[in-house]
N, C-alpha and C. Protein backbone atom coordinates (compact mmCIF):
# COMPACT_ATOMS: atom_id res chain seq x y z
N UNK A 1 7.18 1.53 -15.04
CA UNK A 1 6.57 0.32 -14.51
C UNK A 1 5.05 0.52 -14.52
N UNK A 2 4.74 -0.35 -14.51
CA UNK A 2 2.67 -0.57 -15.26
C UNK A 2 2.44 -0.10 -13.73
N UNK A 3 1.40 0.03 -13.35
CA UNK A 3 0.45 0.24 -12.41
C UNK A 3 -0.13 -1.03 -11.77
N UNK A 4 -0.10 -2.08 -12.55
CA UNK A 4 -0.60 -3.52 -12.50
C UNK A 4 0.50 -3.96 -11.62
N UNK A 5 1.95 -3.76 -12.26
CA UNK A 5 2.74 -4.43 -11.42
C UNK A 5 3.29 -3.92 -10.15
N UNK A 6 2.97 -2.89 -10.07
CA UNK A 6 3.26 -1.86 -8.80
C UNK A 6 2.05 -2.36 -7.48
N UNK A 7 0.89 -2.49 -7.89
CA UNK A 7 -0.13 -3.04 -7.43
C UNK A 7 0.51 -4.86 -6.32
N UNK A 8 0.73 -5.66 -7.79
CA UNK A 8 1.23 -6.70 -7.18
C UNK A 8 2.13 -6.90 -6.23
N UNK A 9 3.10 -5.85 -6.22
CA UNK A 9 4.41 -5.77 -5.42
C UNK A 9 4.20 -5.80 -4.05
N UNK A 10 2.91 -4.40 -4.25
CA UNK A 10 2.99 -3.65 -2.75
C UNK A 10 1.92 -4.96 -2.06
N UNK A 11 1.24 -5.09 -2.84
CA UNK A 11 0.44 -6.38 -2.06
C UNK A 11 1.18 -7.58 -1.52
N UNK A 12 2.41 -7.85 -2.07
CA UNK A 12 3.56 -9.18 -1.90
C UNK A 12 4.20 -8.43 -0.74
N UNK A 13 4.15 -7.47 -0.94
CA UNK A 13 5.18 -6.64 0.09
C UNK A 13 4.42 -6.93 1.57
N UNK A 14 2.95 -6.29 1.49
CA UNK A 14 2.31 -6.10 2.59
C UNK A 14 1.78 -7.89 3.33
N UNK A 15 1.56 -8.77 2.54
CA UNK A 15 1.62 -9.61 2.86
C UNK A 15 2.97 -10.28 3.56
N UNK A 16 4.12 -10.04 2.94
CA UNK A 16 5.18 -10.78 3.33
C UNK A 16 5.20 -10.06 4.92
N UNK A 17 4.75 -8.72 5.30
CA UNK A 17 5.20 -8.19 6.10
C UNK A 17 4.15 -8.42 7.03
N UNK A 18 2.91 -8.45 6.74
CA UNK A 18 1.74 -8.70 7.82
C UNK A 18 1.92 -9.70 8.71
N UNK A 19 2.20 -9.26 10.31
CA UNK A 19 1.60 -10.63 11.30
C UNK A 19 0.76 -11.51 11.10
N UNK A 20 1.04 -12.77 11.47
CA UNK A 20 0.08 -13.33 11.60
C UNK A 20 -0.93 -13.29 12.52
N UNK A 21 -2.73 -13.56 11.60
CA UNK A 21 -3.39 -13.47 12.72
C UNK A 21 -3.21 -13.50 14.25
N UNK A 22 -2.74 -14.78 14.56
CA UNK A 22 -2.61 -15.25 16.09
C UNK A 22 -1.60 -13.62 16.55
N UNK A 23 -0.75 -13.62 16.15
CA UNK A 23 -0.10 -12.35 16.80
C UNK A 23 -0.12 -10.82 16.39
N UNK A 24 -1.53 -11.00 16.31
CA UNK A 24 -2.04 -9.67 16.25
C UNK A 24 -2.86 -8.72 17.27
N UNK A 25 -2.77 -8.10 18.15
CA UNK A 25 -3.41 -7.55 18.98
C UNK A 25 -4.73 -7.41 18.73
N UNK A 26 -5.82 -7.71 19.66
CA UNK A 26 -7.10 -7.54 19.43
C UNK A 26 -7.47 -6.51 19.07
N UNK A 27 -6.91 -5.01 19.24
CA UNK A 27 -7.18 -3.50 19.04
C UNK A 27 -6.87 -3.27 17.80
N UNK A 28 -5.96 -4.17 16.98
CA UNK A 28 -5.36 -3.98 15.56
C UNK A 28 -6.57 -4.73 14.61
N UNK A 29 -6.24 -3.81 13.15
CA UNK A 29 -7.30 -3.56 12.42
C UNK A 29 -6.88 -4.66 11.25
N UNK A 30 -7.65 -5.29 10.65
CA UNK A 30 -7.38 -6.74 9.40
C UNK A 30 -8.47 -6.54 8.29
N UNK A 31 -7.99 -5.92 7.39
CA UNK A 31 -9.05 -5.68 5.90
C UNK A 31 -9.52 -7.63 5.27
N UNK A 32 -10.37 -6.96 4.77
CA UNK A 32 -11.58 -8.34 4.14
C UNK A 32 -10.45 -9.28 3.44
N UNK A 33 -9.14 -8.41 2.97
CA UNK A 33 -8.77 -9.87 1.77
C UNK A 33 -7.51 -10.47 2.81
N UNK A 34 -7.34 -9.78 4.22
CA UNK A 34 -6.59 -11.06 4.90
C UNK A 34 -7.31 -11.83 5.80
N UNK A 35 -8.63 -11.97 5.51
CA UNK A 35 -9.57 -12.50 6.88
C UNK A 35 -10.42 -13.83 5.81
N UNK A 36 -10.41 -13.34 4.73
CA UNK A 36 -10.86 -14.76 3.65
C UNK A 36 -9.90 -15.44 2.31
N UNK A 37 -10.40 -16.18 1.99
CA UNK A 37 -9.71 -17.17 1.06
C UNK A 37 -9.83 -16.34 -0.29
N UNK A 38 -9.24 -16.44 -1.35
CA UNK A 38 -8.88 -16.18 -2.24
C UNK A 38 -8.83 -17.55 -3.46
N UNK A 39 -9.46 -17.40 -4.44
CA UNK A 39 -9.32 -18.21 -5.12
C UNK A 39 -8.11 -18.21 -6.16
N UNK A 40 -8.01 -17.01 -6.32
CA UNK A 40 -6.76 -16.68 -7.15
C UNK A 40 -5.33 -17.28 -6.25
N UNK A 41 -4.76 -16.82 -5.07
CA UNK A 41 -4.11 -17.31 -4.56
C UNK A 41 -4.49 -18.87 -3.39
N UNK A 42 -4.99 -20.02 -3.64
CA UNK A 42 -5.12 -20.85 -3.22
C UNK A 42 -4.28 -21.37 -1.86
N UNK A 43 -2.60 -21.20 -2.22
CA UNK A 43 -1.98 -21.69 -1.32
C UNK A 43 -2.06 -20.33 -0.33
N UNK A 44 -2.34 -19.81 -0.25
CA UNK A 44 -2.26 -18.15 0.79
C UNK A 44 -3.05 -18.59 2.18
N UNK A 45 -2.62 -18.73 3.26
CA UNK A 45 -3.60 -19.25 4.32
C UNK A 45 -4.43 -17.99 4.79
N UNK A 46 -5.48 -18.17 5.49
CA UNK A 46 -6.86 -16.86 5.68
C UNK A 46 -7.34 -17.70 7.16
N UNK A 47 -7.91 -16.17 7.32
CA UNK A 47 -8.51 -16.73 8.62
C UNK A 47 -9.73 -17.35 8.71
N UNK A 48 -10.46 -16.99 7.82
CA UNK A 48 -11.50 -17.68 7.92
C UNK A 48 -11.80 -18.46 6.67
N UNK A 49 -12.27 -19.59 6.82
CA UNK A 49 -12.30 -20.43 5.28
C UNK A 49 -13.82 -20.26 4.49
N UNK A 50 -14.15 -18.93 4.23
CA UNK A 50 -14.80 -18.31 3.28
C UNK A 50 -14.60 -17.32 2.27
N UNK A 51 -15.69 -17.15 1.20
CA UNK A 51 -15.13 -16.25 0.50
C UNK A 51 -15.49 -14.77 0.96
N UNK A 52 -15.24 -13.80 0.02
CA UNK A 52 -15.21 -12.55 0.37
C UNK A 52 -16.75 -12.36 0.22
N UNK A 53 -17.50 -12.97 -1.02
CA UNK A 53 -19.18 -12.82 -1.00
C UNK A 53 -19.41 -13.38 0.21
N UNK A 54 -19.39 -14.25 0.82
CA UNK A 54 -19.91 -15.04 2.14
C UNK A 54 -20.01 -14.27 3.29
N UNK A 55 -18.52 -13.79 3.76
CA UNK A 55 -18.33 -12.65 4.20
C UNK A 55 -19.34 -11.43 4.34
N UNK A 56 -19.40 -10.92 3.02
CA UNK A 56 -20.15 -9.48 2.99
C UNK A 56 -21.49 -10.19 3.50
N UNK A 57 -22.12 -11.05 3.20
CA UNK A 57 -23.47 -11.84 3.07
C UNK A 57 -23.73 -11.72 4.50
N UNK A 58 -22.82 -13.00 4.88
CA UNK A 58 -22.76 -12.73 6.88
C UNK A 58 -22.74 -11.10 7.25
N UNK A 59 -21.90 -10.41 6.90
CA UNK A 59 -22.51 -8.60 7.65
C UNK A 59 -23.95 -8.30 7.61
N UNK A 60 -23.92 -8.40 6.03
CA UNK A 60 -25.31 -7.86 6.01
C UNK A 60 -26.22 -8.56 6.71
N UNK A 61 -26.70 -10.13 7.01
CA UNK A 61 -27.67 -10.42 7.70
C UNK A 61 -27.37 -10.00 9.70
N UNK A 62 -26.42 -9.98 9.46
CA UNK A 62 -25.92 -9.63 10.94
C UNK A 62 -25.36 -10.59 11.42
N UNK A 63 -24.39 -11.92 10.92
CA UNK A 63 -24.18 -12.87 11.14
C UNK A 63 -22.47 -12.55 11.22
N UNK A 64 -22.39 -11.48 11.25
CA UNK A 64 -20.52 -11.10 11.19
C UNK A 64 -20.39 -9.63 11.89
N UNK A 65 -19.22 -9.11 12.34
CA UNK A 65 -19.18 -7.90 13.05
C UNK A 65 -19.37 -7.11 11.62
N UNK A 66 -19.92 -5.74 11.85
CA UNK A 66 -19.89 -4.72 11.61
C UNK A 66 -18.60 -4.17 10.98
N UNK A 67 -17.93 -3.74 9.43
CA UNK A 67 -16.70 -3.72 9.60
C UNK A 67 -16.57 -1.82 9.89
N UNK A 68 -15.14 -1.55 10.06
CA UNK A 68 -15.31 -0.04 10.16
C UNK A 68 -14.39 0.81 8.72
N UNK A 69 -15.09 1.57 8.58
CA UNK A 69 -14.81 2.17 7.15
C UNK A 69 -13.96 2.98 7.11
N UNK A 70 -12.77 2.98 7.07
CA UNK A 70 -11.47 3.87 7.06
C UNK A 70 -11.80 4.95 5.66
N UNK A 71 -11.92 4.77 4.60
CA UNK A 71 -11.82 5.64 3.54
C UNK A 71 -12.81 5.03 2.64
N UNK A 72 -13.51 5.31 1.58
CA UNK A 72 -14.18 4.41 -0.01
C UNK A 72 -13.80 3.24 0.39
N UNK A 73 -12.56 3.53 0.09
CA UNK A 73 -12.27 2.06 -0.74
C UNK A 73 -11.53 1.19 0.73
N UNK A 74 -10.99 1.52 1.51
CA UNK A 74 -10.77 0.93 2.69
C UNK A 74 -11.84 0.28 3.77
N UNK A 75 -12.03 -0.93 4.14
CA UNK A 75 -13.26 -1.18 5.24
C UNK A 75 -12.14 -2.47 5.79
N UNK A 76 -12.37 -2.15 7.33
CA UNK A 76 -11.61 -3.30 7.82
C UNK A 76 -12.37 -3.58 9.07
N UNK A 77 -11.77 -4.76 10.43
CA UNK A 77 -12.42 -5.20 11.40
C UNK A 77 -11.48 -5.11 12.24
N UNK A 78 -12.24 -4.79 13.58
CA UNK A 78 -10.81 -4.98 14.88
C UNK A 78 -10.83 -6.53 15.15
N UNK A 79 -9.74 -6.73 15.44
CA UNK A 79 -9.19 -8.36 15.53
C UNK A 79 -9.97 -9.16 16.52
N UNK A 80 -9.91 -8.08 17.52
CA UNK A 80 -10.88 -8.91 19.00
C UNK A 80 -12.23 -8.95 18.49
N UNK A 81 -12.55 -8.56 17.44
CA UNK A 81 -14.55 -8.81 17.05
C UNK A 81 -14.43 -9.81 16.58
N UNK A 82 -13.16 -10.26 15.18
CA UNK A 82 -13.13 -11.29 15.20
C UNK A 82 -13.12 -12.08 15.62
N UNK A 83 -12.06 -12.61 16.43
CA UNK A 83 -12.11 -13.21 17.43
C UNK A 83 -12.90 -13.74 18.00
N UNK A 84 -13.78 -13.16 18.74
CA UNK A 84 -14.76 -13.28 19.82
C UNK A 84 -16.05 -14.06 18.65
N UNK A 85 -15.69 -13.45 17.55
CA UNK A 85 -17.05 -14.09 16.50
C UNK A 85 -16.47 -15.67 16.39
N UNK A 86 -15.56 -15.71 16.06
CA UNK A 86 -14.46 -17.41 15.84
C UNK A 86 -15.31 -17.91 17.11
N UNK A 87 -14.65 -17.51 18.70
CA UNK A 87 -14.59 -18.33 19.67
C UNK A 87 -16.56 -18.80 19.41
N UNK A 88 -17.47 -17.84 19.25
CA UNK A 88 -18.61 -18.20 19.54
C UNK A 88 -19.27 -18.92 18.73
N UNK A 89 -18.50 -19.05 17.38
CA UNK A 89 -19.58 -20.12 16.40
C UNK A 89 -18.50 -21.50 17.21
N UNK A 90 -17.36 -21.12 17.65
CA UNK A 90 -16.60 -22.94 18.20
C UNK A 90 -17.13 -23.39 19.19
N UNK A 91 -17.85 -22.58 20.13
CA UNK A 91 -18.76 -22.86 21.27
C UNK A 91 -20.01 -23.23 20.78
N UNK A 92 -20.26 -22.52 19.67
CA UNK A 92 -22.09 -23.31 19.54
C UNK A 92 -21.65 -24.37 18.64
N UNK A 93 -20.77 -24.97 18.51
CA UNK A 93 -20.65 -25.97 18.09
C UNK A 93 -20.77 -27.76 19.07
N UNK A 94 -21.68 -28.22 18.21
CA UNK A 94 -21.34 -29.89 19.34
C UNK A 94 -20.08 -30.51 19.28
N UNK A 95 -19.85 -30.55 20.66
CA UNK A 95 -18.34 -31.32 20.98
C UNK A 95 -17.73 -30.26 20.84
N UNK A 96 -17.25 -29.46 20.54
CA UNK A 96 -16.48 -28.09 20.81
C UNK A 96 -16.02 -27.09 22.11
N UNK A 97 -17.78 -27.06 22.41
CA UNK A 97 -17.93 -25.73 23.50
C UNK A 97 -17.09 -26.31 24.69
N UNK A 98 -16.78 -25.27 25.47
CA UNK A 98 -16.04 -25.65 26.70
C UNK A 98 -17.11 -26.45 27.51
């Protein structure tokens, strides 16, 4: 079996198996490609409705948490930073905030 398709699997796999956001503990950790949209997979729902450049863009100016770097090629976020980043752009929003 190719490497390509071994790739696809485990990703179908890990998706089919991943909680959803909402029931994910704030202490639990969510890598960049389940937190944005995907153009390749369109129908795939994300938590946030940006792309993965937008994303990195927001870190770097400081407009997104900090992610934490498990390995190279691994970088992910704890759920409650998220979170807390969601609740505060819905609050500085008009008509939104509590």
């Amino acid at each position: 079996m190719s490497s390509a398709i071994s790739a696809v699997r485990r990703s179908k796999q890990r998706q089919q198996s991943a909680p959803s956001f909402a029931d994910r503990a704030d202490c639990s950790l969510i890598r960049a490609s389940d937190l944005v949209r995907d153009a390749a997979t369109p129908n795939r729902t994300s938590v946030l409705d940006i792309s993965l450049s937008t994303l990195w863009r927001y870190v770097k100016d400081g407009r997104f948490p900090s992610p934490i770097r498990l390995s190279p090629g691994v970088v992910v976020w704890k759920v409650g930073d998220v979170r807390k980043w969601i609740n505060e752009r819905h609050a500085a929003l008009p008509g939104l905030g509590v």
